[in-house]
N, C-alpha and C. Protein backbone atom coordinates (compact mmCIF):
# COMPACT_ATOMS: atom_id res chain seq x y z
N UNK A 1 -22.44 36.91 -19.51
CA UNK A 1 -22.67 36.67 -18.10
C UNK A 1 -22.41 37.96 -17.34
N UNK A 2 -23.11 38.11 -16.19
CA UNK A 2 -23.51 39.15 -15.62
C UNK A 2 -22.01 39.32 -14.64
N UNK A 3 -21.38 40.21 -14.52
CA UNK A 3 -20.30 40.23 -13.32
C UNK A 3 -20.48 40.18 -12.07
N UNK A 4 -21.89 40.92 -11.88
CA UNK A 4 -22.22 40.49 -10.26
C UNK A 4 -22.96 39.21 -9.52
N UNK A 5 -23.19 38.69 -11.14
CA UNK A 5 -23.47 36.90 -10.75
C UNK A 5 -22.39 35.92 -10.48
N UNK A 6 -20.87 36.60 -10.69
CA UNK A 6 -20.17 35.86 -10.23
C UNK A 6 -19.52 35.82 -9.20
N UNK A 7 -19.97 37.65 -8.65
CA UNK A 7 -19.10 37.71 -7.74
C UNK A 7 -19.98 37.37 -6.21
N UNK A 8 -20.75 37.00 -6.30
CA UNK A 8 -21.70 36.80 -4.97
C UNK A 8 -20.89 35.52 -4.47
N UNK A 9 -20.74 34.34 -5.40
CA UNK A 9 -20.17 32.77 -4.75
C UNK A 9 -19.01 33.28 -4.16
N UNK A 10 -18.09 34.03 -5.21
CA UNK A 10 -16.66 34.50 -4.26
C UNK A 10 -16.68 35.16 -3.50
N UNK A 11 -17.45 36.27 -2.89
CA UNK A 11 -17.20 37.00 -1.77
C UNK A 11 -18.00 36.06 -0.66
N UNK A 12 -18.99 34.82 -1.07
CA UNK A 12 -19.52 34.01 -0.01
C UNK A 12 -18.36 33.28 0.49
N UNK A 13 -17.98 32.56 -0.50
CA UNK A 13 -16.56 31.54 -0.32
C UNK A 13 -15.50 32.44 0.69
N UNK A 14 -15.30 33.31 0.57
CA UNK A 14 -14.11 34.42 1.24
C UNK A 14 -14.77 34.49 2.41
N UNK A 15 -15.93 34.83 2.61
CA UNK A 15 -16.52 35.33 3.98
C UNK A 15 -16.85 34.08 4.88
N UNK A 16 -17.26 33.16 4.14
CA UNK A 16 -17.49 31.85 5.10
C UNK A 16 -17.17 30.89 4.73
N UNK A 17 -16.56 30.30 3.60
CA UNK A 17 -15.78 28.51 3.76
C UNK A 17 -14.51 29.13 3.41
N UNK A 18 -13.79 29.96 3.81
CA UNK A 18 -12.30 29.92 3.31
C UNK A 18 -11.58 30.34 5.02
N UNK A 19 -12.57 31.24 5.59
CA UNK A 19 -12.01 31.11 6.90
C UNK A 19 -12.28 29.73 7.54
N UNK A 20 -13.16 28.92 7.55
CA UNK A 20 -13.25 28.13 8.73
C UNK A 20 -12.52 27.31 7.77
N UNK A 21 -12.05 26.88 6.57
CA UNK A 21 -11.17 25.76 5.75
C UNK A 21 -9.53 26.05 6.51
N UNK A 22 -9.33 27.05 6.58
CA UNK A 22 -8.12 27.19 7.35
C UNK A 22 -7.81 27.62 8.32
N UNK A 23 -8.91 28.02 9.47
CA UNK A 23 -9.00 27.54 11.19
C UNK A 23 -8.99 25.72 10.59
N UNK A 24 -9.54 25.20 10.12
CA UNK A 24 -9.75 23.58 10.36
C UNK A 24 -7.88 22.64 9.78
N UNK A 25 -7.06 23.75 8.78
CA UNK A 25 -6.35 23.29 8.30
C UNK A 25 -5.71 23.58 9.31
N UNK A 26 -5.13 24.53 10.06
CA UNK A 26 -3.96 24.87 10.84
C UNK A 26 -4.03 24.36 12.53
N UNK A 27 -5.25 23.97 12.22
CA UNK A 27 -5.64 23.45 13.58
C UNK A 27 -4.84 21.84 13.33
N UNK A 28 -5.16 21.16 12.87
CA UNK A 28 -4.98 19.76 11.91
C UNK A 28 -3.45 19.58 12.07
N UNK A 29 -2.78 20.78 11.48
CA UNK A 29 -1.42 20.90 11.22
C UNK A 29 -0.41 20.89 12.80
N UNK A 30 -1.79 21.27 13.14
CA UNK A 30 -0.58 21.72 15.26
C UNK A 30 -0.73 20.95 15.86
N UNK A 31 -1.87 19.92 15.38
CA UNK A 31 -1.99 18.38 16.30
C UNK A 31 -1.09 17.49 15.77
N UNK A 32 -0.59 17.59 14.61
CA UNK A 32 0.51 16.44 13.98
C UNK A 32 1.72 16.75 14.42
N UNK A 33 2.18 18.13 14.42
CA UNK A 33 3.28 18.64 14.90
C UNK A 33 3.33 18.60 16.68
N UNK A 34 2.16 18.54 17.53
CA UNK A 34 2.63 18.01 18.92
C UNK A 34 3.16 16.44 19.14
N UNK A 35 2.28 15.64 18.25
CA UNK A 35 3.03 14.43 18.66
C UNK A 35 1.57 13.63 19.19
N UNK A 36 1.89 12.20 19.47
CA UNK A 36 0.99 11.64 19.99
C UNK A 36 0.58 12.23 21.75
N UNK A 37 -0.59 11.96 22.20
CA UNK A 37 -1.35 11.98 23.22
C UNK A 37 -1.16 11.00 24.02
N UNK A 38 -1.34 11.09 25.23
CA UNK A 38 -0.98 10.21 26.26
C UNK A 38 -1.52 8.98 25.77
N UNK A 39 -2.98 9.41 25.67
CA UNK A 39 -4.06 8.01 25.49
C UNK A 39 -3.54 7.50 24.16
N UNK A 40 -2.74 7.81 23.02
CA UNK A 40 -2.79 7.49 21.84
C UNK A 40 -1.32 6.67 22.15
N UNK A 41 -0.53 7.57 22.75
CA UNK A 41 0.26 6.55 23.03
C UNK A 41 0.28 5.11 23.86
N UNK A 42 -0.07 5.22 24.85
CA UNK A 42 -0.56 3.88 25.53
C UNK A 42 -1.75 3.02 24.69
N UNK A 43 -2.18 3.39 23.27
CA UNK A 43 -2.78 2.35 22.32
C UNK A 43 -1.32 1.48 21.66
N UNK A 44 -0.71 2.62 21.34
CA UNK A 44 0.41 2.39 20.44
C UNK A 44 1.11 1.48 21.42
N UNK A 45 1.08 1.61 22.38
CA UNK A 45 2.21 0.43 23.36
C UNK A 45 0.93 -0.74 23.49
N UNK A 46 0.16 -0.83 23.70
CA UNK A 46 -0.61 -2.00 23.87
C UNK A 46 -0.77 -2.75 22.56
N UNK A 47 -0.76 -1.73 21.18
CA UNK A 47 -0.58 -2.65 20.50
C UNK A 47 0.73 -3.12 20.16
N UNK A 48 1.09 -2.67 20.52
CA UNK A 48 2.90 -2.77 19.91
C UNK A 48 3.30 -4.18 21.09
N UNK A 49 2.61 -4.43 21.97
CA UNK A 49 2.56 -5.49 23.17
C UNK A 49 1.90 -6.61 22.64
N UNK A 50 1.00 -6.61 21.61
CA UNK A 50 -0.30 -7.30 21.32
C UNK A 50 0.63 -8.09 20.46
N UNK A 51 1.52 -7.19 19.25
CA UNK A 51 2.17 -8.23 18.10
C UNK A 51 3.36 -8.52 19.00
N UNK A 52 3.98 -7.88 19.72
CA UNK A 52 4.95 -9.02 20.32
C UNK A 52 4.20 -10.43 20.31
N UNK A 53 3.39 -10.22 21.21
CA UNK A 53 2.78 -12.10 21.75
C UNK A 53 2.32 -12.77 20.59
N UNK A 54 1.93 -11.53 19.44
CA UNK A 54 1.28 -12.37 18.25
C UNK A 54 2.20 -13.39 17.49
N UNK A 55 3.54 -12.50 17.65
CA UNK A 55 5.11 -12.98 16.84
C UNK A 55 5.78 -13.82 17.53
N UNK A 56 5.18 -14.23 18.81
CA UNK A 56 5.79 -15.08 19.40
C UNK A 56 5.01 -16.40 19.38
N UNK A 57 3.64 -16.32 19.80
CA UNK A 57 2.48 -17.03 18.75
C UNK A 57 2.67 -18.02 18.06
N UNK A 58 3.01 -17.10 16.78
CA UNK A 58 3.17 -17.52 15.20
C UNK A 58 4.60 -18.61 15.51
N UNK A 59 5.84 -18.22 15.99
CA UNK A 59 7.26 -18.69 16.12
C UNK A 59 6.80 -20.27 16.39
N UNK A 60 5.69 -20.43 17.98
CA UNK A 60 5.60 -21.46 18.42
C UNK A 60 4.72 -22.46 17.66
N UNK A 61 3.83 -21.80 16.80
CA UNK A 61 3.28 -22.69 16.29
C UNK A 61 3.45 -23.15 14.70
N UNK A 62 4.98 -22.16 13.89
CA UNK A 62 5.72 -23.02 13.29
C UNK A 62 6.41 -24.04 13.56
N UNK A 63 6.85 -23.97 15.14
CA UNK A 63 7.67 -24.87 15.65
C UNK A 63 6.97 -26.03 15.72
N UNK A 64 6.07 -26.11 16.41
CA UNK A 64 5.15 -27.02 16.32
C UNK A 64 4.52 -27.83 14.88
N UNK A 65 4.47 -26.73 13.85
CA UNK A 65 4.17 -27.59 12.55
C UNK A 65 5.47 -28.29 11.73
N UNK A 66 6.39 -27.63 12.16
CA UNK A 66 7.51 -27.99 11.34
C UNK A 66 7.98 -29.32 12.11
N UNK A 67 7.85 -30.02 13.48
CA UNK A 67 8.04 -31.18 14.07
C UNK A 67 7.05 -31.99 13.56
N UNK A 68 5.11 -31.40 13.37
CA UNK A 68 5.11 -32.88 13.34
C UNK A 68 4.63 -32.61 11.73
N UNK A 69 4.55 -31.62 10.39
CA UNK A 69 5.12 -32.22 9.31
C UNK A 69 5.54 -31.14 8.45
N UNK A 70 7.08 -31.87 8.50
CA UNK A 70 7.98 -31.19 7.97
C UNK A 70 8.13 -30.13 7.06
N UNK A 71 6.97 -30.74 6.11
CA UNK A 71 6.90 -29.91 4.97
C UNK A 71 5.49 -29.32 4.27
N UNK A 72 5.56 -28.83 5.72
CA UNK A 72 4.20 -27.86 5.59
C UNK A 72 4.32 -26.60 4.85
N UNK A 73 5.83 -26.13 4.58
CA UNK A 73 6.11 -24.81 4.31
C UNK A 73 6.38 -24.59 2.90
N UNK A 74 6.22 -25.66 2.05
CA UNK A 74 6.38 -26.27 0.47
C UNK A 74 5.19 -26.54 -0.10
N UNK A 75 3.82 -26.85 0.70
CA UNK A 75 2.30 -26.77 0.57
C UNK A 75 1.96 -24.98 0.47
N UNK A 76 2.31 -24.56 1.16
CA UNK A 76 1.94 -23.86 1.50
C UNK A 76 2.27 -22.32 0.05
């Protein structure tokens, strides 16, 4: 095999997918390390609001199965 047939992919790879692979990695890396976003946070509270009511939900309508039969939770 020819040496300058191999070296064309690597000096391509070096010149153009190895810079923008790590502009894209370090970019990636400084958005995890700021933290959530306003908007990302106010998802995170709406959902975090959503399973409250879901868990409260669920509470009332064991309550409700477990009055009218008892042993729904032994079927189950």
């Amino acid at each position: 095999m020819e040496p300058g047939l191999l070296m064309a992919p690597i000096i391509i790879f070096m010149v153009i997918v190895a810079p923008i692979w790590l502009i894209l990695h370090y970019r990636s890396k400084r958005q995890i390390s700021q933290g959530l976003s306003e908007d990302e946070y106010r998802q995170l509270s709406d959902l975090s609001e959503a399973a409250d009511q879901m868990a409260e939900r669920i509470q009332t309508l064991e309550a409700i199965l477990d009055a009218e039969t008892p042993d729904w939770r032994k079927k189950v």
